[in-house]
Protein backbone atom coordinates (compact mmCIF):
# COMPACT_ATOMS: atom_id res chain seq x y z
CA UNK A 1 -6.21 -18.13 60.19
CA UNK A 2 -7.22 -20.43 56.70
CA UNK A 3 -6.82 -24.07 57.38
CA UNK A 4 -4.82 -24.85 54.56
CA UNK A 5 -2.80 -27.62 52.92
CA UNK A 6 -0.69 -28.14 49.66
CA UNK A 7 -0.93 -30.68 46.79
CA UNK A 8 2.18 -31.03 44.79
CA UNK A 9 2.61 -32.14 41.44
CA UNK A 10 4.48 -35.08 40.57
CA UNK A 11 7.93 -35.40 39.77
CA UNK A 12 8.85 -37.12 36.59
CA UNK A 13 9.27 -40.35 37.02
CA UNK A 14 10.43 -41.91 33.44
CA UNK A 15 13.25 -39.36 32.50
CA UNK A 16 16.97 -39.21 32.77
CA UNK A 17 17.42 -38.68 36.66
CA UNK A 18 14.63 -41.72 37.09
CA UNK A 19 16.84 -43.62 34.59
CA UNK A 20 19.86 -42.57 36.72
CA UNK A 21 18.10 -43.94 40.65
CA UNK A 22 16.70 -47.06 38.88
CA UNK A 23 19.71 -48.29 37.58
CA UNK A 24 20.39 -51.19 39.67
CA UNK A 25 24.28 -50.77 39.40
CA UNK A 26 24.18 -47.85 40.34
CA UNK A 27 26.25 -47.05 43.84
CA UNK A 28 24.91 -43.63 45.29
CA UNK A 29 23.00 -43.76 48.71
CA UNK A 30 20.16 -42.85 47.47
CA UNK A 31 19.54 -45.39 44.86
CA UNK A 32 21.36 -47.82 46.90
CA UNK A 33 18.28 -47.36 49.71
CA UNK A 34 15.62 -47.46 47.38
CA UNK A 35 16.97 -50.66 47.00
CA UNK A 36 16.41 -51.58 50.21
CA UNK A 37 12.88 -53.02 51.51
CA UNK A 38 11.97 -50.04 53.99
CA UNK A 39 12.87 -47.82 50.98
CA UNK A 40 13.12 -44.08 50.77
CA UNK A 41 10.62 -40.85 51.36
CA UNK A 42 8.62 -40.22 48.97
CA UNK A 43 9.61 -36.57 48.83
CA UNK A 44 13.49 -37.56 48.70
CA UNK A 45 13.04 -39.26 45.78
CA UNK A 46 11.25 -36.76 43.93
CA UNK A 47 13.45 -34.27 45.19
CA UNK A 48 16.03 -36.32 43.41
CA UNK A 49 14.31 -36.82 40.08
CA UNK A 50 13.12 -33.43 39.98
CA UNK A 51 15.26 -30.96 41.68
CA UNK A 52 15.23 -27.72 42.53
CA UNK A 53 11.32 -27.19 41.95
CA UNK A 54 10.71 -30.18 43.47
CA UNK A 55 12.65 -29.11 46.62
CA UNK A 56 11.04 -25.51 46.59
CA UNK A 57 7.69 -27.12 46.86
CA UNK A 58 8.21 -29.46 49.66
CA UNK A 59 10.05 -27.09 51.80
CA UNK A 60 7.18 -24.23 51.28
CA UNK A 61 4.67 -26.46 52.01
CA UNK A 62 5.94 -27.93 55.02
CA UNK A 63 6.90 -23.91 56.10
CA UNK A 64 3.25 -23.37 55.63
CA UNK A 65 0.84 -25.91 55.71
CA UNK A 66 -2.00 -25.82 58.18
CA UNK A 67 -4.01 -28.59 58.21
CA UNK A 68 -6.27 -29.29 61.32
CA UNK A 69 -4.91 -32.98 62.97
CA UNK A 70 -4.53 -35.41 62.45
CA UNK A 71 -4.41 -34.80 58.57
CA UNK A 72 -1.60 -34.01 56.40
CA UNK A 73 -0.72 -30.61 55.75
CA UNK A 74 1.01 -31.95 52.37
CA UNK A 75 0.21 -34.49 49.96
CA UNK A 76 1.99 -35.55 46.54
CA UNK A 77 0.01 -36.05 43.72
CA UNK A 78 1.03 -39.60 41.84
CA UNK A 79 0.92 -41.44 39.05
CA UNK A 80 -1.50 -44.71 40.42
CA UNK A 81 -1.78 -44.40 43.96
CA UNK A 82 -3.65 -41.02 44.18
CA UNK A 83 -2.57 -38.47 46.88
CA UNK A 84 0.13 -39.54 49.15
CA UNK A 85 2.07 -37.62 51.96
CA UNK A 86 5.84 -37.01 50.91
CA UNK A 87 6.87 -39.20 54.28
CA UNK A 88 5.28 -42.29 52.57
CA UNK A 89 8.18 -44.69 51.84
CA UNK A 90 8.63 -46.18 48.47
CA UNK A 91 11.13 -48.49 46.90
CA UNK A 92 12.78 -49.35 43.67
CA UNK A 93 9.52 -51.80 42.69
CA UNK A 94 7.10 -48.88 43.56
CA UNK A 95 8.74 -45.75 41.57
CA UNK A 96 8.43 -48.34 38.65
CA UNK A 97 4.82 -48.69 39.55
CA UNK A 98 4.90 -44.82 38.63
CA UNK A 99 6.94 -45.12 35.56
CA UNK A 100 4.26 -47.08 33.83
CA UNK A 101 1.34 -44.25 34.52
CA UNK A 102 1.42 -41.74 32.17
CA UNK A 103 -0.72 -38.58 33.60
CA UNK A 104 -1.18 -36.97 30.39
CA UNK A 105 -3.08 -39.66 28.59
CA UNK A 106 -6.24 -39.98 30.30
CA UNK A 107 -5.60 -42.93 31.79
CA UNK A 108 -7.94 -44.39 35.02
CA UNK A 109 -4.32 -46.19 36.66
CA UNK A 110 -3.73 -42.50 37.44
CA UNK A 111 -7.25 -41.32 37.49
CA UNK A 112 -9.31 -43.39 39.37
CA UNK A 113 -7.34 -43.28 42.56
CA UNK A 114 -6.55 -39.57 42.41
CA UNK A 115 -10.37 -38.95 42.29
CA UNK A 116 -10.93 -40.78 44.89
CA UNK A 117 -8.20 -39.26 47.03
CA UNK A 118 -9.77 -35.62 46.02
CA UNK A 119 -13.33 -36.36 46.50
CA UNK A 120 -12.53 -38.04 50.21
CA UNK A 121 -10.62 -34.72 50.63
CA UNK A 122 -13.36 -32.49 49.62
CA UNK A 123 -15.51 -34.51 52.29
CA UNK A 124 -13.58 -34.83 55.19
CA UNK A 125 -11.63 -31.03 55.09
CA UNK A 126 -14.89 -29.27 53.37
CA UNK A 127 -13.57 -25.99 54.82
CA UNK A 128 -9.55 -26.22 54.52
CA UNK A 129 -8.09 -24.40 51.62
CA UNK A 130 -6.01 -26.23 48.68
CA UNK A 131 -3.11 -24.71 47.56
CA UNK A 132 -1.62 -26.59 44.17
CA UNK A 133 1.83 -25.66 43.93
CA UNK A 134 2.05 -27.38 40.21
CA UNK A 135 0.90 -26.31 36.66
CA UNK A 136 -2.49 -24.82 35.70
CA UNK A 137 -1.71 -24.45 32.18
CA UNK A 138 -3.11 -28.35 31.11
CA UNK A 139 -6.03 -30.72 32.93
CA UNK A 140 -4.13 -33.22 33.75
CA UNK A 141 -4.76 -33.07 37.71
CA UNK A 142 -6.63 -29.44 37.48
CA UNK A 143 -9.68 -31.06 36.17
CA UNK A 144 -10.00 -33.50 38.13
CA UNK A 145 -9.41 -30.79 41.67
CA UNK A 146 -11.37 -28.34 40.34
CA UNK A 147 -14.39 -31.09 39.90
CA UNK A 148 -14.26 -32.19 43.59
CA UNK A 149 -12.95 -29.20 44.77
CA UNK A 150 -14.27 -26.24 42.93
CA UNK A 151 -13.08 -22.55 44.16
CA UNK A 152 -11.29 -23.83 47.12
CA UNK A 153 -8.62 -24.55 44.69
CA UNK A 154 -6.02 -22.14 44.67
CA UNK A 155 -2.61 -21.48 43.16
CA UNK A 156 0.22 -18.96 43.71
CA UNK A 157 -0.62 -16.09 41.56
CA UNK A 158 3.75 -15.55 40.50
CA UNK A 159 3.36 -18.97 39.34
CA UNK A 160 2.14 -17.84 35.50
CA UNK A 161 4.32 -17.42 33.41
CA UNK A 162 7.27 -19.16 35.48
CA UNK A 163 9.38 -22.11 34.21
CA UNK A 164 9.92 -24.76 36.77
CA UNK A 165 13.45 -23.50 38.00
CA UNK A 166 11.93 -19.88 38.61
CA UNK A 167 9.24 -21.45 40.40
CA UNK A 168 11.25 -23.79 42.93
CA UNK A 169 13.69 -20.92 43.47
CA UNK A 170 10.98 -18.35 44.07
CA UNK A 171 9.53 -20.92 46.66
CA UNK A 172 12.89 -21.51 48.28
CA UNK A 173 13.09 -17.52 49.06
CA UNK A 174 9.72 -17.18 50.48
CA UNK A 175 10.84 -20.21 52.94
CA UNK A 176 13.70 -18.19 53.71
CA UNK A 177 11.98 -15.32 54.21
CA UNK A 178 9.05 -16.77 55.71
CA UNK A 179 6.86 -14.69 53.28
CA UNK A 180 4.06 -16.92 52.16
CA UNK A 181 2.91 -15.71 48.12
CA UNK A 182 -0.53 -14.65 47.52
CA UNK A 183 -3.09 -17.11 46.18
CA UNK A 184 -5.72 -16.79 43.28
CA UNK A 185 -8.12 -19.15 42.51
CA UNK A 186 -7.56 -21.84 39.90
CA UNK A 187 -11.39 -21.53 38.13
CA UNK A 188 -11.37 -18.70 35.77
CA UNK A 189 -7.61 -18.19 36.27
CA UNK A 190 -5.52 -17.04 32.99
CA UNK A 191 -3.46 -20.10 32.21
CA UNK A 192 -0.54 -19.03 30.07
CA UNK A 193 0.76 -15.39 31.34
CA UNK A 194 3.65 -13.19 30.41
CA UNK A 195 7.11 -13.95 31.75
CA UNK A 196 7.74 -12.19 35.02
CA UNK A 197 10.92 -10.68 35.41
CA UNK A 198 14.41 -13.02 36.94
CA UNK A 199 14.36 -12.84 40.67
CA UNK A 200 17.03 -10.77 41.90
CA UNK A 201 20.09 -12.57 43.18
CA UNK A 202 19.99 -12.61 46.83
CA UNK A 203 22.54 -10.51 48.62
């Protein structure tokens, strides 16, 4: 059986949910913890700013990840600290650490550390098998993977074409089902596809 383990793509950190946990009046648990010095999983919080896609892609990973000990079988791509497991705990001061990083602009806050992450990866797993359950369709963190990491990169081919929603959900049912998708390499894959057809509403 492929050794294999997941990156995920980061959750928006700057929008209206991130607006919502930051808040420092606000009340909820969840905000109220992050609040807190030992602070809150990683992958709870982006759960929370991200929802249901977010969700789909920590619970398939953690269904399927097989990574050989005593490494992580998931890691979440971020903004300045590189790859980091979705137990990591973060607090209020740190998710405005990831606020400031924009992804998209090229900048080395974001890209230094993630190419280091990816290139100790590439070294120390050289024969695991990288699923990114994320976005092919810009460079933003494909680049950068597919220059340490080449063809081991792969993707879930019913990805293209999907919005977000359709992909968590999708992701959610194969967890349920414990169906894992098929994977395609990233290098050479089309980026932009046709819309697949709604799933079908589960009886």
């Amino acid at each position: 059986m492929t050794a294999r383990i997941f990156l995920l793509s980061p959750a928006r950190c700057d929008g209206e949910r991130a607006k919502l946990i930051l808040n420092p009046r606000a009340e909820f648990p969840l905000a109220c913890a992050l609040r807190e010095p030992g602070g809150v999983e990683l992958g709870e919080v982006f759960s929370f700013l991200s929802g249901l896609y977010f969700r789909g892609k920590l619970a398939y990973a953690r269904a399927f990840a097989r990574a050989p000990e005593p490494h992580s079988g998931t890691l979440v791509i971020t903004t300045e600290r590189g790859l980091v497991p979705p137990t990591a705990r973060i607090t209020r001061a740190d998710l405005c650490a990831f606020a400031d990083v924009d992804i998209g602009g090229a900048d080395e806050r974001y890209l230094g550390p993630l190419r280091r992450d990816v290139r100790q990866l590439a070294t120390t797993l050289p024969d695991v098998e990288v699923v990114l359950l994320g976005s092919i369709a810009t460079g933003k963190y494909v680049d950068t993977l597919l220059d340490a990491l080449g063809e081991r990169v792969v993707f879930p081919r019913e990805f293209v074409g999907r919005g977000d929603m359709s992909r968590g959900g999708l992701l959610l049912r194969q967890v349920r089902e414990g169906q894992e998708l098929e994977y395609i390499a990233v290098a050479g894959a089309v980026r932009h596809g046709a819309r697949p057809p709604k799933l079908a509403p589960i009886r």
